[in-house]
C-alpha atoms as a PDB file:
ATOM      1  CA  UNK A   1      12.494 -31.035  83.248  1.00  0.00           C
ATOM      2  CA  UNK A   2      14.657 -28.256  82.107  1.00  0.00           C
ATOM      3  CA  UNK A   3      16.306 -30.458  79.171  1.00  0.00           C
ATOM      4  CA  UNK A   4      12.642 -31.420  78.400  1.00  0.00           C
ATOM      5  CA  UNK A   5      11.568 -27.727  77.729  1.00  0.00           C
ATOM      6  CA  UNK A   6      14.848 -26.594  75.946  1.00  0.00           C
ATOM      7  CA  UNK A   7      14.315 -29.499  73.382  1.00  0.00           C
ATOM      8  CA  UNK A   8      10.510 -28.499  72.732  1.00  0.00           C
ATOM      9  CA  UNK A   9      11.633 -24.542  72.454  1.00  0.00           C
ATOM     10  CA  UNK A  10      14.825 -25.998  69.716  1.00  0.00           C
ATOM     11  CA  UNK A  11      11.945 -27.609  67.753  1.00  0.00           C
ATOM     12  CA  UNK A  12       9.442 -24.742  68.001  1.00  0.00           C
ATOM     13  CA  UNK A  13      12.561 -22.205  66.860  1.00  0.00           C
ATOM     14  CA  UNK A  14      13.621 -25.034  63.751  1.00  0.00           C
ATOM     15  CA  UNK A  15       9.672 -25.182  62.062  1.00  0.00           C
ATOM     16  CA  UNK A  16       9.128 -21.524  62.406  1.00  0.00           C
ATOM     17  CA  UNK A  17      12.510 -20.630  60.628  1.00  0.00           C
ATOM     18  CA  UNK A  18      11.456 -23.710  58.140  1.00  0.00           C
ATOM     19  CA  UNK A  19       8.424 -21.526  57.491  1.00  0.00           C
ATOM     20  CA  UNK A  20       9.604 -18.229  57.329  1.00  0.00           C
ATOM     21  CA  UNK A  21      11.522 -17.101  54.023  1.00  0.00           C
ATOM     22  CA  UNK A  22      15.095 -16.346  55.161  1.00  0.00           C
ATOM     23  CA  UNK A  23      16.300 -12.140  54.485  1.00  0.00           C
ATOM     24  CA  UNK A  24      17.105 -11.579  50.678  1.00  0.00           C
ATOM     25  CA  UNK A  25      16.361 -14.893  49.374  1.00  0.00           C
ATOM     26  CA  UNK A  26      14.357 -14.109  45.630  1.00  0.00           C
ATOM     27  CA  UNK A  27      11.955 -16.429  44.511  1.00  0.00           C
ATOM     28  CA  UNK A  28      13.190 -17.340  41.642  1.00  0.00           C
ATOM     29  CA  UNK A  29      10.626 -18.709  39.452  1.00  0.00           C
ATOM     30  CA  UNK A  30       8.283 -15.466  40.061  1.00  0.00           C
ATOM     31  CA  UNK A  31      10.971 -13.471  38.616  1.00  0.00           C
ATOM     32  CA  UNK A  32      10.944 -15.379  35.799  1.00  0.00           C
ATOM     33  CA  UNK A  33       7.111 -15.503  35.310  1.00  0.00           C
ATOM     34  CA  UNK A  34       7.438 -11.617  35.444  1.00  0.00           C
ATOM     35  CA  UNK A  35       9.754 -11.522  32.673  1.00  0.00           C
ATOM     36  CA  UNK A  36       8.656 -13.248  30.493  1.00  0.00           C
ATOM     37  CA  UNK A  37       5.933 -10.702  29.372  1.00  0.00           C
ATOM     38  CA  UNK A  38       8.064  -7.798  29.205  1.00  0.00           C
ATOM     39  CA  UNK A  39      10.256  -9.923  26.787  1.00  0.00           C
ATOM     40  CA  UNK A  40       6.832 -10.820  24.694  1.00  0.00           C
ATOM     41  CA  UNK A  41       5.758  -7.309  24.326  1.00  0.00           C
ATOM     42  CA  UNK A  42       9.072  -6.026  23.441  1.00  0.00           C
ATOM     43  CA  UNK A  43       9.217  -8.801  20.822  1.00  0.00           C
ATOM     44  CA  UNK A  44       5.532  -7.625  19.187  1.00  0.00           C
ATOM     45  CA  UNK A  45       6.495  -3.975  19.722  1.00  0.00           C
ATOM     46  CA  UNK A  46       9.643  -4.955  17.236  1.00  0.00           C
ATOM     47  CA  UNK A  47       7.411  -7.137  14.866  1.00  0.00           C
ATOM     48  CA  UNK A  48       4.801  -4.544  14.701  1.00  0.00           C
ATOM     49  CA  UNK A  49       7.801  -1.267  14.023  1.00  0.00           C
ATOM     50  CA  UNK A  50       8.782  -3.530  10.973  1.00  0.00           C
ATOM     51  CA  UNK A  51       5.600  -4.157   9.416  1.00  0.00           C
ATOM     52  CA  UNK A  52       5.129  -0.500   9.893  1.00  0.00           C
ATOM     53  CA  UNK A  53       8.392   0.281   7.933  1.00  0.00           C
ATOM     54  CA  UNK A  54       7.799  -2.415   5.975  1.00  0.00           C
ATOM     55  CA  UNK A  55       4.026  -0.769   4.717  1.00  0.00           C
ATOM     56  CA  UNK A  56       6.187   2.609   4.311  1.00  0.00           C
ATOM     57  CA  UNK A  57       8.181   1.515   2.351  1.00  0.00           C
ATOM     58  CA  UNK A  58       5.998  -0.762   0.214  1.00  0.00           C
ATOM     59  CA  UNK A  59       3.938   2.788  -0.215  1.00  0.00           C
ATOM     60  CA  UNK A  60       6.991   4.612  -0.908  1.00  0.00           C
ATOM     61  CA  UNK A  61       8.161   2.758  -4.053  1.00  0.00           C
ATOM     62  CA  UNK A  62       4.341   2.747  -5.196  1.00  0.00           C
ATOM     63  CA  UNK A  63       3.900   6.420  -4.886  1.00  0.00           C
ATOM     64  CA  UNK A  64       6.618   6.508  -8.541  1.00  0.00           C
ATOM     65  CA  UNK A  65       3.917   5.446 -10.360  1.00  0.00           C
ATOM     66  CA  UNK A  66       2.080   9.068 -10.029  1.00  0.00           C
ATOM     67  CA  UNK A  67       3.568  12.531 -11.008  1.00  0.00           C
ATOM     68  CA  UNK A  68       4.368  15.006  -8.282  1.00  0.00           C
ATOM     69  CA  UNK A  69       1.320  17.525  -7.821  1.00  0.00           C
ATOM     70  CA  UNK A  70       0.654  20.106 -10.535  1.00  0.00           C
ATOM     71  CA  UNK A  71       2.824  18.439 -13.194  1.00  0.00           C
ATOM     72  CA  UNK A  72       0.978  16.781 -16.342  1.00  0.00           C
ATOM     73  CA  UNK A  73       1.342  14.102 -18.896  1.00  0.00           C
ATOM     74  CA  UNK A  74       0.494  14.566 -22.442  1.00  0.00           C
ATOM     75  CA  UNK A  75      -0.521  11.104 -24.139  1.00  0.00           C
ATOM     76  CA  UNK A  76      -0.954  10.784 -28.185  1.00  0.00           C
ATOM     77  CA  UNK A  77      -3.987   9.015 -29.205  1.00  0.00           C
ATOM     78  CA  UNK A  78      -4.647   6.689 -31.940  1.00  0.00           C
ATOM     79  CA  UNK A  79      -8.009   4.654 -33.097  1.00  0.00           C
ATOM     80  CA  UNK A  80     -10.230   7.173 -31.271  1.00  0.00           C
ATOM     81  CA  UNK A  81     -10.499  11.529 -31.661  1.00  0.00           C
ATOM     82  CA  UNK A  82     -10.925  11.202 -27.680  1.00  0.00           C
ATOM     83  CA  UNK A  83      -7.515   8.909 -26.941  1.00  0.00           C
ATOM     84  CA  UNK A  84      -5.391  12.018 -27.115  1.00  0.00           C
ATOM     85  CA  UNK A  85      -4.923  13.446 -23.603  1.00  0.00           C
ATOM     86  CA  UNK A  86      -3.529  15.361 -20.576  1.00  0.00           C
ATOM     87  CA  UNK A  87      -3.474  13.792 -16.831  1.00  0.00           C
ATOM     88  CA  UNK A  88      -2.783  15.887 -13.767  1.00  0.00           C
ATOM     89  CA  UNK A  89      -1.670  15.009 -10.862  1.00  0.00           C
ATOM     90  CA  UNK A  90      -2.534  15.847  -7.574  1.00  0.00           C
ATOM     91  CA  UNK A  91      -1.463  14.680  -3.895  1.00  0.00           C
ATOM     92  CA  UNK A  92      -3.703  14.553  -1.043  1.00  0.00           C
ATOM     93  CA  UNK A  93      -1.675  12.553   1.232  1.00  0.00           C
ATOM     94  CA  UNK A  94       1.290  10.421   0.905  1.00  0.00           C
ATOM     95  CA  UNK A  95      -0.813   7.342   0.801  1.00  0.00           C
ATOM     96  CA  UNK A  96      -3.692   8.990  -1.408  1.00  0.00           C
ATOM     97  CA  UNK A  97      -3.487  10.739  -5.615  1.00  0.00           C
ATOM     98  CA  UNK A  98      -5.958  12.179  -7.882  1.00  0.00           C
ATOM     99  CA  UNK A  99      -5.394  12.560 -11.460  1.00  0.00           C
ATOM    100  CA  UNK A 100      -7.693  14.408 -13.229  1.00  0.00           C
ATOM    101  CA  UNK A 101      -8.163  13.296 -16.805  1.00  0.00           C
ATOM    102  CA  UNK A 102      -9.412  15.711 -20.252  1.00  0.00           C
ATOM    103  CA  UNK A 103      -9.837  13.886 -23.338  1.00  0.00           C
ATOM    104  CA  UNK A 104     -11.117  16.968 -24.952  1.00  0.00           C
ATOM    105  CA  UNK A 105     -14.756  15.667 -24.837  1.00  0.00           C
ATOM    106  CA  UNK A 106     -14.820  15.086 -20.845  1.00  0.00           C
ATOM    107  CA  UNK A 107     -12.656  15.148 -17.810  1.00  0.00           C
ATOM    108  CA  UNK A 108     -12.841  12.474 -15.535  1.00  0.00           C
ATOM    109  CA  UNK A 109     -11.669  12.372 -12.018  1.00  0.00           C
ATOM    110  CA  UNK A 110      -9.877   9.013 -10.550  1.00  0.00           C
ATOM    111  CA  UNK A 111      -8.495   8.556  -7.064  1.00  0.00           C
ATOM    112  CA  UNK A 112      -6.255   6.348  -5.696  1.00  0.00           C
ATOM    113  CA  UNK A 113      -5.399   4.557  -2.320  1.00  0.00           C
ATOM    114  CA  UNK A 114      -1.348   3.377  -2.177  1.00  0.00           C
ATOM    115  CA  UNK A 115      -1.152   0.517   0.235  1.00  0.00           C
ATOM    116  CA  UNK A 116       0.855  -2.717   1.364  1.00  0.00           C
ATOM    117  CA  UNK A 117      -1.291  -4.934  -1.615  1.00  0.00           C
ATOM    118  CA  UNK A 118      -0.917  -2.207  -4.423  1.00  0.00           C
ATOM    119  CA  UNK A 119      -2.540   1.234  -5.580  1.00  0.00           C
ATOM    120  CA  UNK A 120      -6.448   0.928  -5.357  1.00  0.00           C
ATOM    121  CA  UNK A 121      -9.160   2.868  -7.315  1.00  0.00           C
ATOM    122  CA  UNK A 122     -11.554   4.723  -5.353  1.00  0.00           C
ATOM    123  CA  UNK A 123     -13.423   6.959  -6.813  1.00  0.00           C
ATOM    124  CA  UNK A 124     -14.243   7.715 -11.338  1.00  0.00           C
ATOM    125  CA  UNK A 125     -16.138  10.500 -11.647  1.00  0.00           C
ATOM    126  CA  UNK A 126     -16.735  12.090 -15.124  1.00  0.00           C
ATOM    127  CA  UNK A 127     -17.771  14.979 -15.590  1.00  0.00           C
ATOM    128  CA  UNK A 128     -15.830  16.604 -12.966  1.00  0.00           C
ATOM    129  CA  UNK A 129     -14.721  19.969 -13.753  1.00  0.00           C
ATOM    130  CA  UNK A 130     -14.659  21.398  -9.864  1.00  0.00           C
ATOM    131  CA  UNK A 131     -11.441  21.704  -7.726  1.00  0.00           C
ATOM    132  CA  UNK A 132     -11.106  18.309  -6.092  1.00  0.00           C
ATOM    133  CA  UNK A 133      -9.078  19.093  -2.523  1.00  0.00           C
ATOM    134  CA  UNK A 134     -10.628  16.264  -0.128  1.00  0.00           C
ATOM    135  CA  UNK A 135     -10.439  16.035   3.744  1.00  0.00           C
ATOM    136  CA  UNK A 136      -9.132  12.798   5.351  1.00  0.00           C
ATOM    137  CA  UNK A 137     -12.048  12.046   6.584  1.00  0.00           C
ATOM    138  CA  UNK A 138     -13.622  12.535   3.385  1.00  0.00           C
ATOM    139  CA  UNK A 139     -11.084  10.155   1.472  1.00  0.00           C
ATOM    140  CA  UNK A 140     -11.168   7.408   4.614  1.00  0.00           C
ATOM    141  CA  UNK A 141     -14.933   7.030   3.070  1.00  0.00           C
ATOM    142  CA  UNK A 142     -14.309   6.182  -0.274  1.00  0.00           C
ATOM    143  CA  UNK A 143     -14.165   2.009  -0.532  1.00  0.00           C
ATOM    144  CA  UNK A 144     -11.092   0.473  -2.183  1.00  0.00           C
ATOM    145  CA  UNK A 145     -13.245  -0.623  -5.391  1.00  0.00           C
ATOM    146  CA  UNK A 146     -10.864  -1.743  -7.911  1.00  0.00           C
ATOM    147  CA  UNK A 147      -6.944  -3.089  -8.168  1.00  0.00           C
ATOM    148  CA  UNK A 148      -5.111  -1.384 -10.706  1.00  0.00           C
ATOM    149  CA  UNK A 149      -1.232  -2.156  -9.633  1.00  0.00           C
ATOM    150  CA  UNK A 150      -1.247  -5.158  -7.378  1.00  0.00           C
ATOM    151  CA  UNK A 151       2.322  -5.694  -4.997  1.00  0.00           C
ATOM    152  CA  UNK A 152       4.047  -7.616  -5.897  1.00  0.00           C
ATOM    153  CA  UNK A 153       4.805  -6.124  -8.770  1.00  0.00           C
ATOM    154  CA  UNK A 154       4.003  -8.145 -11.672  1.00  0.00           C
ATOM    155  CA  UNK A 155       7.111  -8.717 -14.162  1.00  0.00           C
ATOM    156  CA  UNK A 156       8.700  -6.019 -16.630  1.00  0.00           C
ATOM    157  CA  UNK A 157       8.143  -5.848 -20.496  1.00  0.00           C
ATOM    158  CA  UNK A 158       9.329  -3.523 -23.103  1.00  0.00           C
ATOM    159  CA  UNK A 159       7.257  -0.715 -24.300  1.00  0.00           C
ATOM    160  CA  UNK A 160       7.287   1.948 -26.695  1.00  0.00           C
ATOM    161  CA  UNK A 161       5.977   5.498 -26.675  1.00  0.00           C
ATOM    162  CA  UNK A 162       6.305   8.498 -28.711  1.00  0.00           C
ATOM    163  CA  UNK A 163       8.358  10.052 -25.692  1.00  0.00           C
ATOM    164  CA  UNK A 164      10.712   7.019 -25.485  1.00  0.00           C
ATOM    165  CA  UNK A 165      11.058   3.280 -25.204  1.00  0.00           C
ATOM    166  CA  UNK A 166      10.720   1.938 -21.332  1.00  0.00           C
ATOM    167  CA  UNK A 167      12.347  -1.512 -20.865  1.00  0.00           C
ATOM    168  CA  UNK A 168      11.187  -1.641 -17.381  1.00  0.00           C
ATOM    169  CA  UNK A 169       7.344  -1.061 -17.618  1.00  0.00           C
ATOM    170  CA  UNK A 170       4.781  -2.877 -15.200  1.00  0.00           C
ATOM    171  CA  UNK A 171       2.174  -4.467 -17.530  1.00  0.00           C
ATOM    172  CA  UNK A 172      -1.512  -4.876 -16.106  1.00  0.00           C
ATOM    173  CA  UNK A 173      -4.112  -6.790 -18.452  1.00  0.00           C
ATOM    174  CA  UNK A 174      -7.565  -7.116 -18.049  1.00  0.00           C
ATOM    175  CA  UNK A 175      -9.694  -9.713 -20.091  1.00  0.00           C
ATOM    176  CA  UNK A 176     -13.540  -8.922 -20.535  1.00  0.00           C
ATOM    177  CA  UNK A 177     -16.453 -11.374 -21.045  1.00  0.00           C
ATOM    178  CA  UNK A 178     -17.101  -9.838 -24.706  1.00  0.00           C
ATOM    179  CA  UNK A 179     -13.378 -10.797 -25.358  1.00  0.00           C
ATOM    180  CA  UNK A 180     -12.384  -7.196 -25.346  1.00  0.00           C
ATOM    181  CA  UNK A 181      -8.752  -6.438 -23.727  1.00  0.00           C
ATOM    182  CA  UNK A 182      -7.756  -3.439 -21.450  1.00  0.00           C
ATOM    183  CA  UNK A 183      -3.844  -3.352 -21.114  1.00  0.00           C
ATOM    184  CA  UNK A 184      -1.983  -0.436 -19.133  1.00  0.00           C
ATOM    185  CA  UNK A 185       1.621  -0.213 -18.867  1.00  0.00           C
ATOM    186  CA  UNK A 186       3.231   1.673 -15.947  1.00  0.00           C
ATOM    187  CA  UNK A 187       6.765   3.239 -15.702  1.00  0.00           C
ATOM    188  CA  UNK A 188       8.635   3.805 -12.033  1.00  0.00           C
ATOM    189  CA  UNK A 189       8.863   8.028 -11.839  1.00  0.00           C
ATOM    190  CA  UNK A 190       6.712   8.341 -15.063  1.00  0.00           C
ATOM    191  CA  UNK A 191       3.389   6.830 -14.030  1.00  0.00           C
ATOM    192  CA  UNK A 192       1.154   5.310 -16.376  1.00  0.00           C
ATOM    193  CA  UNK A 193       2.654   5.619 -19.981  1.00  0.00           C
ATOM    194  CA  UNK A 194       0.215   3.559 -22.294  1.00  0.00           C
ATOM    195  CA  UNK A 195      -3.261   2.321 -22.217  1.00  0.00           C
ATOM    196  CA  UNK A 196      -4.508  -0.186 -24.886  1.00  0.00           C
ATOM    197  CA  UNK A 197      -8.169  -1.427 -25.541  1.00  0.00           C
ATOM    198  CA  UNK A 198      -8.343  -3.860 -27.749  1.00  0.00           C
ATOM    199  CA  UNK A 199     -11.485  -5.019 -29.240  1.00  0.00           C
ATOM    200  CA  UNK A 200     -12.035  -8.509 -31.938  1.00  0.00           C
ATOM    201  CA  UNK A 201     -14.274  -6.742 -34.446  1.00  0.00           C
ATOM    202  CA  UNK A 202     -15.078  -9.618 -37.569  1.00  0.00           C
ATOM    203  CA  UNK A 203     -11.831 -11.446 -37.320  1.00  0.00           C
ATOM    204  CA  UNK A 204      -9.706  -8.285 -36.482  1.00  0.00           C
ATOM    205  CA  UNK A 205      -8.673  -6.329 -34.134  1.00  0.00           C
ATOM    206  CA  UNK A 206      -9.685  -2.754 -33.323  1.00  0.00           C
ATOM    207  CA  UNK A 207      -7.039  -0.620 -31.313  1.00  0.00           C
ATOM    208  CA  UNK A 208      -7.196   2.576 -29.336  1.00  0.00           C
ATOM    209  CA  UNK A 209      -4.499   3.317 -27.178  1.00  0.00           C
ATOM    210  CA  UNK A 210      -2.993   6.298 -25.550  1.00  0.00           C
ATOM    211  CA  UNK A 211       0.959   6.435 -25.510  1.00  0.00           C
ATOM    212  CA  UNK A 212       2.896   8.871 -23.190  1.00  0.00           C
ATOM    213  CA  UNK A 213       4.298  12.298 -25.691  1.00  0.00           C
ATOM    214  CA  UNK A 214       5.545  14.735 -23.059  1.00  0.00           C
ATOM    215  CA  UNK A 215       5.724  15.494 -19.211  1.00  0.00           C
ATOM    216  CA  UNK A 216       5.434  18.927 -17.770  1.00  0.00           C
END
């Protein structure tokens, strides 16, 4: 009888230490479950800090196309009394330009966005003869309407103004439906330093541009 009870007390003591998980044993596939999402979100918190560089420094190189604030380009004009003129620049953030335009008949405002797909027109306004000094919320509003630079940046050509000749200028073209052509060329730490339109008038060609004279 007493060999009888042992033997049932042995097998009660084996299944309940069978069922019990023994002191400082780690479950080793939970641990890994719990790591592996710490190891995801440090891989997208890497992925994201280089995009963000990455849009820095995209914005960065774009922001040479524009003059620092208060400085001004003088551009000689030919085919038109109103292609001679002065642009001047002014910062509003260091993703966001004005340059305020005076052909001697008008003065048009233009602002610009600077992002990862190129610089963006938001805003023509002639007319404008006001200080122009924008809150952020006030320039978040304005819609990205037109591309003028896209990135990447199209391939260099050779151009010449009266100031000098550029070998590395950033050629934009635009085609109308008349047949009329709008060309801009655009110089890294000058800006914009020529602007064609030409226009097929009876088998020629009618030209007004505006070529980059001085920088002040």
């Amino acid at each position: 009888m007493f060999r009888r009870f042992s033997y049932l007390v042995t097998v009660v003591i084996l299944l309940s230490s069978c069922g019990t998980p023994q002191e400082g044993k780690v479950d080793v596939s939970e641990e890994k479950k719990s790591e592996v999402p710490a190891e995801n979100e440090s891989s997208n918190s890497t992925n994201e800090e280089d995009l963000v560089l990455q849009e820095q420094s995209i914005i960065a190189e774009l922001s040479t196309f524009f003059l620092e604030t208060g400085h001004s380009a003088h551009f000689e004009g030919s085919g038109n009394e109103f292609a001679t003129l002065e642009q001047v620049t002014k910062w509003h953030s260091p993703d966001e330009v004005s340059v305020v335009e005076n052909n001697g008949g008008t003065q048009i405002l233009r602002t610009y966005r600077l992002t990862k797909k190129g610089i963006f027109l938001l805003q023509e306004r002639g007319e404008f003869y006001d200080e122009y000094s924008p809150t952020k919320e006030e320039l978040d509003t304005l819609p990205e309407t037109k591309l003028i630079l896209p990135y990447p940046l199209p391939s260099t050509t050779q151009v010449d103004t009266p100031l000098k000749s550029f070998e590395q200028a950033y050629m934009v073209e635009e085609i109308a439906e008349d047949g009329s052509i709008n060309r801009s060329y655009y110089v890294k730490n000058y800006g914009l330093v020529k602007r064609e339109f030409i226009m097929p008038n009876d088998g020629e060609e009618m030209i007004i541009s505006s070529s980059l004279k001085s920088i002040k």
